[in-house]
PDB file of N, CA and C in Angstrom:
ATOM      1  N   UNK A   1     -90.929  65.954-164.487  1.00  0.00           N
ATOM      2  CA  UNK A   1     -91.991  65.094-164.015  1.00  0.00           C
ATOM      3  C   UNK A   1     -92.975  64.898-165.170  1.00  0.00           C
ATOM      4  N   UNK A   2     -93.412  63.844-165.355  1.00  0.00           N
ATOM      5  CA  UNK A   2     -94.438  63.707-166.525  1.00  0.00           C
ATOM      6  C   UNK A   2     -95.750  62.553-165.711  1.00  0.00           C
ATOM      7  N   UNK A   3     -96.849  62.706-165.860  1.00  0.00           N
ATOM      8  CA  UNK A   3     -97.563  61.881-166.185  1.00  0.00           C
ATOM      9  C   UNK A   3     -98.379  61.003-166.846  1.00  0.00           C
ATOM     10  N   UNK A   4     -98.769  60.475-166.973  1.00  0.00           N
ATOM     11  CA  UNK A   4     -99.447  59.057-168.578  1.00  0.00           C
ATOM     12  C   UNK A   4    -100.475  58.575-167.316  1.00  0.00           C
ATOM     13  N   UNK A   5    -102.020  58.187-168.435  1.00  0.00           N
ATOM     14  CA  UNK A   5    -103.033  58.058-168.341  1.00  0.00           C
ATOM     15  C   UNK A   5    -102.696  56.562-169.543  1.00  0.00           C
ATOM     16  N   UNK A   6    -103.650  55.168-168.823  1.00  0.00           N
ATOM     17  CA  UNK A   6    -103.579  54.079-169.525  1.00  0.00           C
ATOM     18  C   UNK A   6    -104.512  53.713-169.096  1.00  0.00           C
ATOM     19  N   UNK A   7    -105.108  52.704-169.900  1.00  0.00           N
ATOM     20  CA  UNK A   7    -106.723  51.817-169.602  1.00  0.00           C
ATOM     21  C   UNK A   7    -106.128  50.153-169.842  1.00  0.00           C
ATOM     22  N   UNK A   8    -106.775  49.503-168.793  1.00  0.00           N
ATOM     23  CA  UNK A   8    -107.077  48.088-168.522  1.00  0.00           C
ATOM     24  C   UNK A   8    -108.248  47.832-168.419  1.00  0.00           C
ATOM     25  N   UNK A   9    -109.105  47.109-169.406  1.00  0.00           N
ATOM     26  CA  UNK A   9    -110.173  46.397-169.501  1.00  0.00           C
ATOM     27  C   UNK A   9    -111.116  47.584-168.608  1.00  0.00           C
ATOM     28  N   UNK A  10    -110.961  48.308-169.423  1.00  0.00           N
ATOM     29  CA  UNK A  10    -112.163  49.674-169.288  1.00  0.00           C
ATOM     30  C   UNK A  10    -112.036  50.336-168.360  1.00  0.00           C
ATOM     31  N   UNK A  11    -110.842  50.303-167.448  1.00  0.00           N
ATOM     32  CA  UNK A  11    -110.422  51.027-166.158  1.00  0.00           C
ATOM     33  C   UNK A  11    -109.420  51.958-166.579  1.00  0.00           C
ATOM     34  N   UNK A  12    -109.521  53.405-165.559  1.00  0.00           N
ATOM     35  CA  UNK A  12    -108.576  54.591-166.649  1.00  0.00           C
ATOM     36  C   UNK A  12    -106.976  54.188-165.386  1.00  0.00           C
ATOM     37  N   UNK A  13    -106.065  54.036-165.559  1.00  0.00           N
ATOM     38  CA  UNK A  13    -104.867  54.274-164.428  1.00  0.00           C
ATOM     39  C   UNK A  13    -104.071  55.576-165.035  1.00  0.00           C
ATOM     40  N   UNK A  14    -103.267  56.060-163.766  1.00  0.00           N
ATOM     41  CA  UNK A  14    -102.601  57.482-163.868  1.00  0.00           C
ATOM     42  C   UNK A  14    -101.454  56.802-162.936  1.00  0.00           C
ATOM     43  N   UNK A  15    -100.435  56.899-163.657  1.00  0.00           N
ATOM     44  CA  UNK A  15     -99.028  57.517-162.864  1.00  0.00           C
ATOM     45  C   UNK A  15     -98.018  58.676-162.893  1.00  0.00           C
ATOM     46  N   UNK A  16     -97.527  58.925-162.647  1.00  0.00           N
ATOM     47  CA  UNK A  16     -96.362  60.368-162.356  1.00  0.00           C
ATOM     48  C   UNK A  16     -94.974  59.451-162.384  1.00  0.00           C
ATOM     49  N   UNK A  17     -94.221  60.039-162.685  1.00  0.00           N
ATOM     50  CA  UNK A  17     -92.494  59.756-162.893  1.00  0.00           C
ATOM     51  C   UNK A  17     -92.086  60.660-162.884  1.00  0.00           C
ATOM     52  N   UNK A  18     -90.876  60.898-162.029  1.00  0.00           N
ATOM     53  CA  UNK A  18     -89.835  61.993-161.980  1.00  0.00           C
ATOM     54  C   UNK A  18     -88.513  61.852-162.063  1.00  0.00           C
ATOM     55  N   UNK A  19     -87.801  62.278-162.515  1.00  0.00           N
ATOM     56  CA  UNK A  19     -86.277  61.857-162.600  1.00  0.00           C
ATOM     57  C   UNK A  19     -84.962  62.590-161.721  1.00  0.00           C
ATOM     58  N   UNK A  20     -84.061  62.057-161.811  1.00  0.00           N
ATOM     59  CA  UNK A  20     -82.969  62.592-160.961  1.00  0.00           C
ATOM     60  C   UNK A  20     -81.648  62.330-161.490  1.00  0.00           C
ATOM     61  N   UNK A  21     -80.464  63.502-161.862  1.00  0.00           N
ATOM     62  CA  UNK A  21     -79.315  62.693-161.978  1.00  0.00           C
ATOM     63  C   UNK A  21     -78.818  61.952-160.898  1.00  0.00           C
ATOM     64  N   UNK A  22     -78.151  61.128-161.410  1.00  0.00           N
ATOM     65  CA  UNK A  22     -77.609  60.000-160.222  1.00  0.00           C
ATOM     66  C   UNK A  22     -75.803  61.036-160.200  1.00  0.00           C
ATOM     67  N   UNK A  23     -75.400  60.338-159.420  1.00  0.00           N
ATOM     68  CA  UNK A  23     -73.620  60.671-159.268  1.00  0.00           C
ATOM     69  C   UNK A  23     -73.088  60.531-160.484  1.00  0.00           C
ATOM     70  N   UNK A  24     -73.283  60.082-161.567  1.00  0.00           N
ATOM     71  CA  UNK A  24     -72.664  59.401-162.484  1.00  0.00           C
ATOM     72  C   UNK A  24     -72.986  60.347-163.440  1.00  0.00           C
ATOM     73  N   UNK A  25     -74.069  61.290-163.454  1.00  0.00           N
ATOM     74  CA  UNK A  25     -74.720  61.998-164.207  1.00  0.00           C
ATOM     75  C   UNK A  25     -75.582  61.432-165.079  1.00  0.00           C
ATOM     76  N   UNK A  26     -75.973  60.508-164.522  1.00  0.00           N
ATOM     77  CA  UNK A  26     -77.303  59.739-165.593  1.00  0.00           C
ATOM     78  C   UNK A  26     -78.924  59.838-164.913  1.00  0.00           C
ATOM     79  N   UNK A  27     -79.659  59.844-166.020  1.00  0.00           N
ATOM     80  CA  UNK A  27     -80.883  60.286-165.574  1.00  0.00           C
ATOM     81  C   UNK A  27     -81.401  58.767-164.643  1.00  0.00           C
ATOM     82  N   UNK A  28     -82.064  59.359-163.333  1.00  0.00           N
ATOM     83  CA  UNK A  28     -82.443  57.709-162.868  1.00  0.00           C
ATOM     84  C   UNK A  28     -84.017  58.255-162.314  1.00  0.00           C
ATOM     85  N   UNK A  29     -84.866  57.300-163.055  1.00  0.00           N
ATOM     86  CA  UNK A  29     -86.509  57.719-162.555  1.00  0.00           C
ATOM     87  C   UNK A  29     -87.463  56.762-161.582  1.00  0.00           C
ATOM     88  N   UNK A  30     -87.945  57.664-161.093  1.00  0.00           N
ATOM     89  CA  UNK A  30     -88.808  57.135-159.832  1.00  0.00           C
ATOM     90  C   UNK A  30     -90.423  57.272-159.906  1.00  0.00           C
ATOM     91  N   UNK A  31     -91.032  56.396-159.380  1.00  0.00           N
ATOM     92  CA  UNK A  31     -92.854  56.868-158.976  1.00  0.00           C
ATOM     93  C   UNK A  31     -92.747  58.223-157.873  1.00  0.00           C
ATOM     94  N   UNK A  32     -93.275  59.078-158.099  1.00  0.00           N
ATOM     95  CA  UNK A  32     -93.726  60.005-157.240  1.00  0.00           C
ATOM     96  C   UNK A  32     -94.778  59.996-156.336  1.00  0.00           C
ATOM     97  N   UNK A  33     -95.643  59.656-157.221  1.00  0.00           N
ATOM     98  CA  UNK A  33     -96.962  59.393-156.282  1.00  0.00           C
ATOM     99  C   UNK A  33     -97.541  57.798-156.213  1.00  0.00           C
ATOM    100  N   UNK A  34     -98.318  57.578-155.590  1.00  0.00           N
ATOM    101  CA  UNK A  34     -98.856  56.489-155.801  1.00  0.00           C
ATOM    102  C   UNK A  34    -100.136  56.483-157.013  1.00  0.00           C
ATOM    103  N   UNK A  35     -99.906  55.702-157.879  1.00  0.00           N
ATOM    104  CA  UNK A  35    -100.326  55.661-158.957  1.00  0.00           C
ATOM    105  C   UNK A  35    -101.820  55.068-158.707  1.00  0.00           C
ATOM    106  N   UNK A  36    -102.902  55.336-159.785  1.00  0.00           N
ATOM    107  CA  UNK A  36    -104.009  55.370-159.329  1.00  0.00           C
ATOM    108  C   UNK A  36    -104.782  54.656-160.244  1.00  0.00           C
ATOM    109  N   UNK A  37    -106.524  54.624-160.083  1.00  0.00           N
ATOM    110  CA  UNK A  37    -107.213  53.983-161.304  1.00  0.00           C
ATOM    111  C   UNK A  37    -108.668  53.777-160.585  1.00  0.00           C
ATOM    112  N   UNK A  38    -109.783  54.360-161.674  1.00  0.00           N
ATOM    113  CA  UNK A  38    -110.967  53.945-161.492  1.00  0.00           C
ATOM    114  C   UNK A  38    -111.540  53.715-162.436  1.00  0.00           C
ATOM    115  N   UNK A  39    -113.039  53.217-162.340  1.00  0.00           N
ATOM    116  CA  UNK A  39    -113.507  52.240-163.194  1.00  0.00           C
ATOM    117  C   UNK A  39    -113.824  53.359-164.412  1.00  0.00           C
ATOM    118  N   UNK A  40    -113.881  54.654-164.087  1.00  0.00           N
ATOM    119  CA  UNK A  40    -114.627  55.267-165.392  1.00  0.00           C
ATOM    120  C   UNK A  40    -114.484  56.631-165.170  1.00  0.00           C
ATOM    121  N   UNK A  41    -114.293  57.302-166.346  1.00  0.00           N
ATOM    122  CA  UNK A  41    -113.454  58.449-166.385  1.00  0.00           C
ATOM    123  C   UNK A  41    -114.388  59.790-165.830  1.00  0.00           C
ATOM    124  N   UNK A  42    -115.722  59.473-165.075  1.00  0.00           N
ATOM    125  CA  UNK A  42    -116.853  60.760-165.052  1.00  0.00           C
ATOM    126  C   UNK A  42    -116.941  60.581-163.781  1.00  0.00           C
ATOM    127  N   UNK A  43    -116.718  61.279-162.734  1.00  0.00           N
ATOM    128  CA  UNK A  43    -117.479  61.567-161.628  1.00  0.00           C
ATOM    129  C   UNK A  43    -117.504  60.328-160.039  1.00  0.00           C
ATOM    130  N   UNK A  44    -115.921  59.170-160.420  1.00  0.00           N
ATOM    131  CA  UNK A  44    -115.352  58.610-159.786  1.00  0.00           C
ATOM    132  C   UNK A  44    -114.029  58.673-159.107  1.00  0.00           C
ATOM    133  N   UNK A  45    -114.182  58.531-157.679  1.00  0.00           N
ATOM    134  CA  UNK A  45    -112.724  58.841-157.229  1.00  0.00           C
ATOM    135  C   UNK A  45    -112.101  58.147-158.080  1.00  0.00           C
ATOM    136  N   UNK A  46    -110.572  58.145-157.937  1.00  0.00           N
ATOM    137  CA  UNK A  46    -109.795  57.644-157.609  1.00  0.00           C
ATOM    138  C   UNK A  46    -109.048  56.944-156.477  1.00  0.00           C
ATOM    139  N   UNK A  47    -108.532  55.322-156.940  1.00  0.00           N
ATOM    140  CA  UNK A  47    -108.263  54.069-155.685  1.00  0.00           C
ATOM    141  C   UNK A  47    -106.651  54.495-155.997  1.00  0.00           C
ATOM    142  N   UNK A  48    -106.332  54.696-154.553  1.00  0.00           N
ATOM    143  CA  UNK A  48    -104.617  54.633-155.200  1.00  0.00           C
ATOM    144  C   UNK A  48    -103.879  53.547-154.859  1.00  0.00           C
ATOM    145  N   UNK A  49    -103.234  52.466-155.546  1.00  0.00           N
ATOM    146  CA  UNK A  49    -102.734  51.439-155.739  1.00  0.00           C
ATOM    147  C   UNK A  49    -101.349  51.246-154.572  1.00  0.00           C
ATOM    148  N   UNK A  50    -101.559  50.288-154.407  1.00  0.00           N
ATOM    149  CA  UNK A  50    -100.599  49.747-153.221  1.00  0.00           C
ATOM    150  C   UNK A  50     -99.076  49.848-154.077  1.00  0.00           C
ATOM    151  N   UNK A  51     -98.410  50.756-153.778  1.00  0.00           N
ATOM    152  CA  UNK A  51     -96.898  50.898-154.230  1.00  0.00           C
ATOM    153  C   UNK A  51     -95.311  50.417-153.291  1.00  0.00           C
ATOM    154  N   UNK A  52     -96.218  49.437-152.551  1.00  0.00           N
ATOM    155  CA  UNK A  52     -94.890  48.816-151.318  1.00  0.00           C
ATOM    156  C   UNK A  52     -93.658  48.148-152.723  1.00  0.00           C
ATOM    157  N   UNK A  53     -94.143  47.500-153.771  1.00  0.00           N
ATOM    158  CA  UNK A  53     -93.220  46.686-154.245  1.00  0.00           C
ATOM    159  C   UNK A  53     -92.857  47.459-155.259  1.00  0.00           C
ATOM    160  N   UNK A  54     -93.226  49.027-155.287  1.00  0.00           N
ATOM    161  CA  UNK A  54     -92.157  50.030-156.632  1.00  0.00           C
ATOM    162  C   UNK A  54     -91.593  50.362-155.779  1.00  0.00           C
ATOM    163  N   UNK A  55     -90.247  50.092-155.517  1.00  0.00           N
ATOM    164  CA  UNK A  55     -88.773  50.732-154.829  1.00  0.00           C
ATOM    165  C   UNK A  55     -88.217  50.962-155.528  1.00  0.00           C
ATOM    166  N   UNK A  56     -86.672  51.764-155.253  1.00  0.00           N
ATOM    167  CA  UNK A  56     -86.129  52.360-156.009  1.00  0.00           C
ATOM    168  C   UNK A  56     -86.073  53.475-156.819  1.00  0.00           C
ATOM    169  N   UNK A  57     -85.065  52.826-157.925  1.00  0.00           N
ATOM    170  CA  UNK A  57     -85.243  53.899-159.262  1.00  0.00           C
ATOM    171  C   UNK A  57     -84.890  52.948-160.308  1.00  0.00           C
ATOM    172  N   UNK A  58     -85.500  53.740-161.653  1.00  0.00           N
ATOM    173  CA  UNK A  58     -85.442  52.826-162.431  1.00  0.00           C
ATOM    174  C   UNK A  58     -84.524  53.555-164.013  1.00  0.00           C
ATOM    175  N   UNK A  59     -83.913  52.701-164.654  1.00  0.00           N
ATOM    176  CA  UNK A  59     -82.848  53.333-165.876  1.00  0.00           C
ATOM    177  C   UNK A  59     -83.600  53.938-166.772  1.00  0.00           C
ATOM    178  N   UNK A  60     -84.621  53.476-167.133  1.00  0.00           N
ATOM    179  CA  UNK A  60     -85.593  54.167-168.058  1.00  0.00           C
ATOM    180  C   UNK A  60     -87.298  54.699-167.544  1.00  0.00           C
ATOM    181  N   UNK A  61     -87.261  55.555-168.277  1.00  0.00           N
ATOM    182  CA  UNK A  61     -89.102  55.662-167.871  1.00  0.00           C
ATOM    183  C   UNK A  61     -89.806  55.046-168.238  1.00  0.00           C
ATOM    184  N   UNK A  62     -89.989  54.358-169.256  1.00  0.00           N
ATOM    185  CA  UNK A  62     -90.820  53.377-169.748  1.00  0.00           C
ATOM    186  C   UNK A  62     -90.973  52.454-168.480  1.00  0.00           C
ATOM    187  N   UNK A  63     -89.719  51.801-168.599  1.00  0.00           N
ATOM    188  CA  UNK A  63     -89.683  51.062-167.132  1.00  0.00           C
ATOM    189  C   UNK A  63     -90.773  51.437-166.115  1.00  0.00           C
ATOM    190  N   UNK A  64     -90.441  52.546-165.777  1.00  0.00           N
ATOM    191  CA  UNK A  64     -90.832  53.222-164.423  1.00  0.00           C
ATOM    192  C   UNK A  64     -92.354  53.193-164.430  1.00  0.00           C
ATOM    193  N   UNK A  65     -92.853  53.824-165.669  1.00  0.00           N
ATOM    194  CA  UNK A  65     -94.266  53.607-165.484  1.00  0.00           C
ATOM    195  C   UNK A  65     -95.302  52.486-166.076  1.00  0.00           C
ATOM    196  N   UNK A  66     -93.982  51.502-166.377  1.00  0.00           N
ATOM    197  CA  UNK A  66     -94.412  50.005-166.802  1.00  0.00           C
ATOM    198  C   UNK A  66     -94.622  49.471-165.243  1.00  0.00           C
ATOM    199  N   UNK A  67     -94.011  49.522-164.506  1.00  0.00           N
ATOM    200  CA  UNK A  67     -94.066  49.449-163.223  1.00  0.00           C
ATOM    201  C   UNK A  67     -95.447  49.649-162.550  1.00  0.00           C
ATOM    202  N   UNK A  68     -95.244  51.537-162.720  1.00  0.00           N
ATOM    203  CA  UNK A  68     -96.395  51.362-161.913  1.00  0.00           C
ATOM    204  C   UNK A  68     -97.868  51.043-162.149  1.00  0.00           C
ATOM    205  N   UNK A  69     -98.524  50.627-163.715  1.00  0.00           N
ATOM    206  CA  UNK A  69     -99.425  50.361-164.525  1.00  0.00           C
ATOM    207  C   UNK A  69     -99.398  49.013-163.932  1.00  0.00           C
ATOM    208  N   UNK A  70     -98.076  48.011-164.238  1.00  0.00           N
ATOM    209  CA  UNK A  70     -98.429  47.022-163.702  1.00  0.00           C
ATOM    210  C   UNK A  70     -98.909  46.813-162.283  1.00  0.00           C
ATOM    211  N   UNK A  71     -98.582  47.299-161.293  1.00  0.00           N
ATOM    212  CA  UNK A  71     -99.623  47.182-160.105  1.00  0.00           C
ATOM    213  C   UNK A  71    -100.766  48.209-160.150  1.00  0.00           C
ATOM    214  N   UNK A  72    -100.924  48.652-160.654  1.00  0.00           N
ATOM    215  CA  UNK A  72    -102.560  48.943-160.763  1.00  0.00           C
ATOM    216  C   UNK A  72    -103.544  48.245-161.791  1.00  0.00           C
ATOM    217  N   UNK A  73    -102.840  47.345-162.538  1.00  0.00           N
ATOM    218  CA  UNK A  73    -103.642  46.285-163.401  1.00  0.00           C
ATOM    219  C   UNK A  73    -103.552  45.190-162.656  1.00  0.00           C
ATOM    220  N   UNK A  74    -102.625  44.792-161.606  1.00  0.00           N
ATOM    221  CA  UNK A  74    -102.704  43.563-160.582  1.00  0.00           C
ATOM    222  C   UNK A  74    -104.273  44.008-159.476  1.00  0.00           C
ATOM    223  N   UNK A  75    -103.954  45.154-159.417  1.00  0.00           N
ATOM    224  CA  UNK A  75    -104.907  45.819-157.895  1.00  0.00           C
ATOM    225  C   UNK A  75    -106.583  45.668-158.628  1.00  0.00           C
ATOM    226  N   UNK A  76    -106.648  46.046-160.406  1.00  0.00           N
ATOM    227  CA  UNK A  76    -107.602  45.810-160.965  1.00  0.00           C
ATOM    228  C   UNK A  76    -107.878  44.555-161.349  1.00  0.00           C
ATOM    229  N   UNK A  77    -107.394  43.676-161.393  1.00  0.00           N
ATOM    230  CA  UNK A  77    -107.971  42.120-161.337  1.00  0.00           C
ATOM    231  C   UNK A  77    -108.077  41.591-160.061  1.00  0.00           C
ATOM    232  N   UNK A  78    -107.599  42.154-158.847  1.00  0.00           N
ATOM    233  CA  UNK A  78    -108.190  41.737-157.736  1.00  0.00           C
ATOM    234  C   UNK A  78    -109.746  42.515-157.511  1.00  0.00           C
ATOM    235  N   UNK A  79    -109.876  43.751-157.960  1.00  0.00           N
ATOM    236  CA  UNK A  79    -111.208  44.253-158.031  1.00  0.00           C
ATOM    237  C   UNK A  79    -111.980  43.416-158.922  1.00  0.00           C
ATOM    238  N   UNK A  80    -111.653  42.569-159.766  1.00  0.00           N
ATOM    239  CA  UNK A  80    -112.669  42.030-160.748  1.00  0.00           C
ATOM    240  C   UNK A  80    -112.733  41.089-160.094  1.00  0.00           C
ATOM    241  N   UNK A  81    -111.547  40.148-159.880  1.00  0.00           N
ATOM    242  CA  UNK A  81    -111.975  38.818-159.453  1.00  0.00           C
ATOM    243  C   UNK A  81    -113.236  39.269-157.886  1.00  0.00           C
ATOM    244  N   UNK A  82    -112.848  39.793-156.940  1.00  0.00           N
ATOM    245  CA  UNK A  82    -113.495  40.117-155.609  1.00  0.00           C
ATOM    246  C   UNK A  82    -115.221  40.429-156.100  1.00  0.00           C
ATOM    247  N   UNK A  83    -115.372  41.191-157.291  1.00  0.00           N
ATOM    248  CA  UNK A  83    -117.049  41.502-157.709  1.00  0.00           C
ATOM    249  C   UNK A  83    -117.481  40.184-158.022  1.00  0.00           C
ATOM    250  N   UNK A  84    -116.474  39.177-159.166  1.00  0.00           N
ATOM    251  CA  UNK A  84    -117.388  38.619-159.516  1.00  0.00           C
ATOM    252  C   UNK A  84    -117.944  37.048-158.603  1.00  0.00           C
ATOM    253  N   UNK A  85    -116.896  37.146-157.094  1.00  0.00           N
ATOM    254  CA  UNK A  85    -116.702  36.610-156.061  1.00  0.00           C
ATOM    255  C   UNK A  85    -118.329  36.633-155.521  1.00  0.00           C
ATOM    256  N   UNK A  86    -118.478  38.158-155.031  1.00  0.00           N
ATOM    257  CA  UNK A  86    -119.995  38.587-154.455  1.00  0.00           C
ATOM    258  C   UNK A  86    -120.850  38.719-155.492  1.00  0.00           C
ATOM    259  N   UNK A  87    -120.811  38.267-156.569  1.00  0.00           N
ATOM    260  CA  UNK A  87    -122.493  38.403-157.864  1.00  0.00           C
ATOM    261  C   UNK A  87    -122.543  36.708-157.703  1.00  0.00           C
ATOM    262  N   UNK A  88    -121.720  35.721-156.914  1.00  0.00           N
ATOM    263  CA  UNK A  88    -122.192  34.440-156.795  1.00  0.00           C
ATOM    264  C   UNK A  88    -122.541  34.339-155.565  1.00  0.00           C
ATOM    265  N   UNK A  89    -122.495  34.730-154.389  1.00  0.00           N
ATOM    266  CA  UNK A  89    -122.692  34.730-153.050  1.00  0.00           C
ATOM    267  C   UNK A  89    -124.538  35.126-152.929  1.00  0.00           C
TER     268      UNK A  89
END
């Protein structure tokens, strides 16, 4: 199991990957947890990112936690767009 820490436009995200041989004996990796992200690395929860569309498993890890970065950088531009929605309201 490994996890990686990545930043989007000043937001920290965290995912987990774990692997499994398959039948074939090849390594095949998965999200473990639902991968996460807040605005700043001191004294903020963590939002954990909607993971309905990481299924599966994936051939590489890169993959895997290209995956799950990418929906938590989708989930973080819906947080940006939605603020800067209510600073015009």
């Amino acid at each position: 199991m490994e996890t990686r820490l990545d930043t989007f436009n000043g937001w920290q995200m965290k995912a987990t990957v774990a692997s499994r041989l398959t039948p074939a004996g090849e390594a095949a990796y998965f999200v473990v947890e639902p991968p996460t992200y807040k605005e700043s690395s001191t004294g903020v929860p963590e939002i954990p990112a909607n993971t309905q569309c990481i299924e599966g498993t994936f051939d590489d890890l890169d993959d895997a936690f290209r995956a799950a970065f990418d929906v938590c950088r989708r989930a973080i531009e819906q947080a940006e767009r939605s603020r800067n929605v209510q600073k015009f309201n």
